[in-house]
C-alpha atoms as a PDB file:
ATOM      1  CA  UNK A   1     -17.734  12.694   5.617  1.00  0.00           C
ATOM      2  CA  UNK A   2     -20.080  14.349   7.955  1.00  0.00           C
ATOM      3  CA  UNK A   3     -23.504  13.595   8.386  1.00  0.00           C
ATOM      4  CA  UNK A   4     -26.710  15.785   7.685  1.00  0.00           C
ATOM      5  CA  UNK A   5     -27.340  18.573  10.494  1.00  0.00           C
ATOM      6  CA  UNK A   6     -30.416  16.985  12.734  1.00  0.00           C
ATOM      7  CA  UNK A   7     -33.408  19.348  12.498  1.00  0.00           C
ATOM      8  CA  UNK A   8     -34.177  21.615  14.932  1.00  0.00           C
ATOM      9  CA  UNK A   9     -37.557  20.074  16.175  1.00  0.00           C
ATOM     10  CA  UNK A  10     -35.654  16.819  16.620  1.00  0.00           C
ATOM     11  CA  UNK A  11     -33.249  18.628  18.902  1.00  0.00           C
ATOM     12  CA  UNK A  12     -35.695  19.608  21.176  1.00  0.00           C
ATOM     13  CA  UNK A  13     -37.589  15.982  21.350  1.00  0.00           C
ATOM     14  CA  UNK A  14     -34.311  14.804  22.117  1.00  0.00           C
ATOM     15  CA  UNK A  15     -33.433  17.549  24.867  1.00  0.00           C
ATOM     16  CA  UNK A  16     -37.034  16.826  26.331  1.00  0.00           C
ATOM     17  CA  UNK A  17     -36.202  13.033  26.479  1.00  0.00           C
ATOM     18  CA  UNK A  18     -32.837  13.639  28.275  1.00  0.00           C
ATOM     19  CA  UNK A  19     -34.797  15.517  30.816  1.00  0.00           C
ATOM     20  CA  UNK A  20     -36.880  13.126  31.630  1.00  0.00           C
ATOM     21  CA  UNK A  21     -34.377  10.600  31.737  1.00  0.00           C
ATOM     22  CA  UNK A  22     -32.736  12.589  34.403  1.00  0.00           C
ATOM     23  CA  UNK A  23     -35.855  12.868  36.365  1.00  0.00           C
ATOM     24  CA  UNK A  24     -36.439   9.034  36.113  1.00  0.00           C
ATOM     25  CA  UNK A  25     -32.867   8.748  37.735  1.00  0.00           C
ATOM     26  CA  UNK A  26     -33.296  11.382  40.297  1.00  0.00           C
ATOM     27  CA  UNK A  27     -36.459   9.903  41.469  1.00  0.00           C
ATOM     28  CA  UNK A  28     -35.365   6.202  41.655  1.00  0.00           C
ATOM     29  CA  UNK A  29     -31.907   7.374  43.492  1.00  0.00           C
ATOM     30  CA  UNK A  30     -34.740   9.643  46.196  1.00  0.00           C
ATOM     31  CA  UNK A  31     -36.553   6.148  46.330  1.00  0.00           C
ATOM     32  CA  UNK A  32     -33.143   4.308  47.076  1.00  0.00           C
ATOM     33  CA  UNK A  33     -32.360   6.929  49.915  1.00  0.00           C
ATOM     34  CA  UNK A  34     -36.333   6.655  51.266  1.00  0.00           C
ATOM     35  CA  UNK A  35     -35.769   3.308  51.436  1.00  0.00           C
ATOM     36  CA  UNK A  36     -32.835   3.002  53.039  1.00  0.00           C
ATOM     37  CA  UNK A  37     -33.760   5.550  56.103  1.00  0.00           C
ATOM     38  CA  UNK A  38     -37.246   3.354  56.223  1.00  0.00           C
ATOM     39  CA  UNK A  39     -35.531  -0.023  56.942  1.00  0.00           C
ATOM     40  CA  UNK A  40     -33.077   2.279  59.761  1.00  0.00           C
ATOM     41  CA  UNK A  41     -36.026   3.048  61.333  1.00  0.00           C
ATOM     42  CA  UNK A  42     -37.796  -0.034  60.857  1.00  0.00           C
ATOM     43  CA  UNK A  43     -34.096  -1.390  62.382  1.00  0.00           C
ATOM     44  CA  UNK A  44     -34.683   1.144  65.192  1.00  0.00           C
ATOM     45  CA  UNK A  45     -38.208   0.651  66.331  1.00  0.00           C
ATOM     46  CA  UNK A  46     -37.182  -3.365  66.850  1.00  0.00           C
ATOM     47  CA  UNK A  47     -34.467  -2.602  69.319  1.00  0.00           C
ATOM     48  CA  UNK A  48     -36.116  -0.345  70.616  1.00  0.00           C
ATOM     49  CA  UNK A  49     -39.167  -2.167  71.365  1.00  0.00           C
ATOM     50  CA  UNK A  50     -37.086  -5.077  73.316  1.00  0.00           C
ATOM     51  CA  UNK A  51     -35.617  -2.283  75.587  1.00  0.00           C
ATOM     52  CA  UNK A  52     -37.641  -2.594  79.439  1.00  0.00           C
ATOM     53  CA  UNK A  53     -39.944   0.526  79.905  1.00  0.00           C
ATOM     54  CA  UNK A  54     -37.774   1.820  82.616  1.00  0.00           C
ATOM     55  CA  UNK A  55     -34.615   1.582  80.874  1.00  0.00           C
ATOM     56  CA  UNK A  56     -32.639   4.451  79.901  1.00  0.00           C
ATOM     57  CA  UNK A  57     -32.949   5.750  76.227  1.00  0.00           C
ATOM     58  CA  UNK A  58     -31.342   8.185  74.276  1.00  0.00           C
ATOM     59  CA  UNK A  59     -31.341   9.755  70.847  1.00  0.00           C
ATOM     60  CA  UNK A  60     -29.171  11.260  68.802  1.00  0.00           C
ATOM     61  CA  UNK A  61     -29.284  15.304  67.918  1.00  0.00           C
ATOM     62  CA  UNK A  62     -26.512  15.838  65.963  1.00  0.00           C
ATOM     63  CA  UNK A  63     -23.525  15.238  67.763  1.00  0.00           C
ATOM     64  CA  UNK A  64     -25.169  14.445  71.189  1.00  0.00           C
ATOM     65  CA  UNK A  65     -27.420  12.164  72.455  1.00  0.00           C
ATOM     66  CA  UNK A  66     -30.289  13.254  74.538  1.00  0.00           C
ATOM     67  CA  UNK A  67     -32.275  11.389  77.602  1.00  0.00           C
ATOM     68  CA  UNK A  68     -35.928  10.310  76.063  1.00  0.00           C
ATOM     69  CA  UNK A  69     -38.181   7.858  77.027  1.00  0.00           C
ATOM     70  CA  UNK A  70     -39.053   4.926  75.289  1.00  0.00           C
ATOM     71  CA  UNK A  71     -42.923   6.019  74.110  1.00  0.00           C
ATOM     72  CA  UNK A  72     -41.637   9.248  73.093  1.00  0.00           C
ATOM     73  CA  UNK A  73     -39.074   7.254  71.136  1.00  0.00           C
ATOM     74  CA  UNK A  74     -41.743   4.914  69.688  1.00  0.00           C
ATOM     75  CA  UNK A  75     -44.037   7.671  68.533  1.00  0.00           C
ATOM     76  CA  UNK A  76     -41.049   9.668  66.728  1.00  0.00           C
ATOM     77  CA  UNK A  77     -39.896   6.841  65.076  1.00  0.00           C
ATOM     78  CA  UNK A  78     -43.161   5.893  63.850  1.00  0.00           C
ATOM     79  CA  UNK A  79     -43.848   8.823  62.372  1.00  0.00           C
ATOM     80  CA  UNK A  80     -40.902   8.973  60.799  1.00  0.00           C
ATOM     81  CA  UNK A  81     -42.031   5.642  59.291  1.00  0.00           C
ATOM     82  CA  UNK A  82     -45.338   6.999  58.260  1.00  0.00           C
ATOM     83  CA  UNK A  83     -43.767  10.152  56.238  1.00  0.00           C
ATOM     84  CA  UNK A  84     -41.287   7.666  54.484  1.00  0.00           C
ATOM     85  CA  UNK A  85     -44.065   5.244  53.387  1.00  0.00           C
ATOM     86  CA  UNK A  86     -45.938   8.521  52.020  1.00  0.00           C
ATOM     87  CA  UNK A  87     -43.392   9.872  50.262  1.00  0.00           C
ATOM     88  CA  UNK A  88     -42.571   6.530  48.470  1.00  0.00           C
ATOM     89  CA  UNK A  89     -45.978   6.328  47.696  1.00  0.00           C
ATOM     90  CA  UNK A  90     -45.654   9.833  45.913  1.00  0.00           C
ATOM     91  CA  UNK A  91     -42.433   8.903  44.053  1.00  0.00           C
ATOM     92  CA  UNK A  92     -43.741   5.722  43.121  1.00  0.00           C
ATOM     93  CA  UNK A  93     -46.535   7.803  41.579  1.00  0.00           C
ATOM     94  CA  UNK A  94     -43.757  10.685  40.256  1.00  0.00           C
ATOM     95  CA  UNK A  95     -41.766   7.160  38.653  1.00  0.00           C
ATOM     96  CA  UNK A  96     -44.716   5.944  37.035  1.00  0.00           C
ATOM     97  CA  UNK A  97     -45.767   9.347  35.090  1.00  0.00           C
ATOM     98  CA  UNK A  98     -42.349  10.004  34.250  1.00  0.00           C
ATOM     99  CA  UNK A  99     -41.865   6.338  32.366  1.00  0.00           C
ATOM    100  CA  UNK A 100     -44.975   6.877  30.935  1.00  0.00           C
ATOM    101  CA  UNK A 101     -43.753  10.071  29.639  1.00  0.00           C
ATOM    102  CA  UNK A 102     -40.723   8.463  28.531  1.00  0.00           C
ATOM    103  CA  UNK A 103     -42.544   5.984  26.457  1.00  0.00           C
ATOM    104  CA  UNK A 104     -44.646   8.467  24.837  1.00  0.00           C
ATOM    105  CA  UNK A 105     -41.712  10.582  23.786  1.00  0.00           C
ATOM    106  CA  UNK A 106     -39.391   7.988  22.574  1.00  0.00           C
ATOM    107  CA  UNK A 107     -42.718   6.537  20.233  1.00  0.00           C
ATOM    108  CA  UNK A 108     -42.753  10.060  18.972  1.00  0.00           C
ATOM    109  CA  UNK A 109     -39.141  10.763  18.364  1.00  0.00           C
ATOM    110  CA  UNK A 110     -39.675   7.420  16.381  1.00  0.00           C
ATOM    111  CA  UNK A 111     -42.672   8.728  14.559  1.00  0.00           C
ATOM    112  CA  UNK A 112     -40.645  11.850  13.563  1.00  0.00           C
ATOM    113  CA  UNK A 113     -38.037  10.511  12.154  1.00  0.00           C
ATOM    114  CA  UNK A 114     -40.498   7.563  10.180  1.00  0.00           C
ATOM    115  CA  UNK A 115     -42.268  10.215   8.423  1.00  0.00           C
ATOM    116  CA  UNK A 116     -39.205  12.342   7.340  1.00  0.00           C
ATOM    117  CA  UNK A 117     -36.653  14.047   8.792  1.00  0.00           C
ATOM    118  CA  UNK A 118     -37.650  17.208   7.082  1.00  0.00           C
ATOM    119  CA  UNK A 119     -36.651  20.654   8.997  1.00  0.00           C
ATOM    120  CA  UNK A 120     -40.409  20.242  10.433  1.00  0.00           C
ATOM    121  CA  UNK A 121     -42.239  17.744  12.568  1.00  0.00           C
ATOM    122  CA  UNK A 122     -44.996  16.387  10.221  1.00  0.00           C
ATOM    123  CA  UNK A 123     -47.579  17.827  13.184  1.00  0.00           C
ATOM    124  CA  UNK A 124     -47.201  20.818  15.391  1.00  0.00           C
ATOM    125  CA  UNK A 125     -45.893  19.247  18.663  1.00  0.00           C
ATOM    126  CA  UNK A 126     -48.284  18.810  21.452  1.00  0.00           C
ATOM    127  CA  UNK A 127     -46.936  19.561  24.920  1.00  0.00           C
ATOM    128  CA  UNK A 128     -46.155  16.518  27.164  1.00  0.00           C
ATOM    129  CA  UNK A 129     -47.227  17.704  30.100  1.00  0.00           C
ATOM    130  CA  UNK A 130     -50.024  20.137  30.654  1.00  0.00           C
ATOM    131  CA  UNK A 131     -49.272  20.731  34.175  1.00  0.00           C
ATOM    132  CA  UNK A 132     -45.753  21.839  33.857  1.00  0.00           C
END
């Protein structure tokens, strides 16, 4: 017994959804990663902060380390800190629009297949996302 072909417009919804869905994952695995490099350098900036001015320091370029001083240190690491708190601010953002997305396309997916089922939506599909 097979079941009745799903109509085309119901396809694409669907497709659209899936997309989205991978963008949801791809931006929560970035934030994972951003996270993880911000609590290294967070990790960093400690030790490095209990090291005596005149001490030694190094960092690491590639597969050597290099002689540095401890400001110069400081200052790298806490910009590095600065861009990752930016750009988790901007996926956070990028997460937020894409659930909201999400929500809107599964309510009309639902809608859809409420009112019919028919080979056409019951209204001509708006786009999602303007900007795109």
């Amino acid at each position: 017994m097979s079941s009745p072909q799903m109509p085309p417009w119901l396809q694409e919804q669907i497709m659209k959804l899936q997309q989205s869905q991978q963008n949801l994952q791809s931006i929560v695995t970035q934030k994972q990663h951003l996270e993880i490099e911000k609590a290294e350098t967070e990790k960093a900036l400690d030790e490095l902060k209990k090291v005596a001015d005149g001490d030694a320091v190094y960092k690491q370029a590639g597969t050597v380390l290099i002689k540095s001083t401890k400001q110069v240190l400081i200052d790298e690491l806490e910009e590095k800190q600065e861009m990752a708190k930016t750009r988790l601010v901007v996926l956070e953002k990028q997460e937020t629009r894409v659930k909201d997305s999400l929500k809107e396309q599964e309510a009309k997916i639902t809608e859809m297949m409420k009112s019919g089922g028919g080979a056409k939506p019951p209204t001509p599909p708006v786009e999602d996302n303007p900007r795109k």
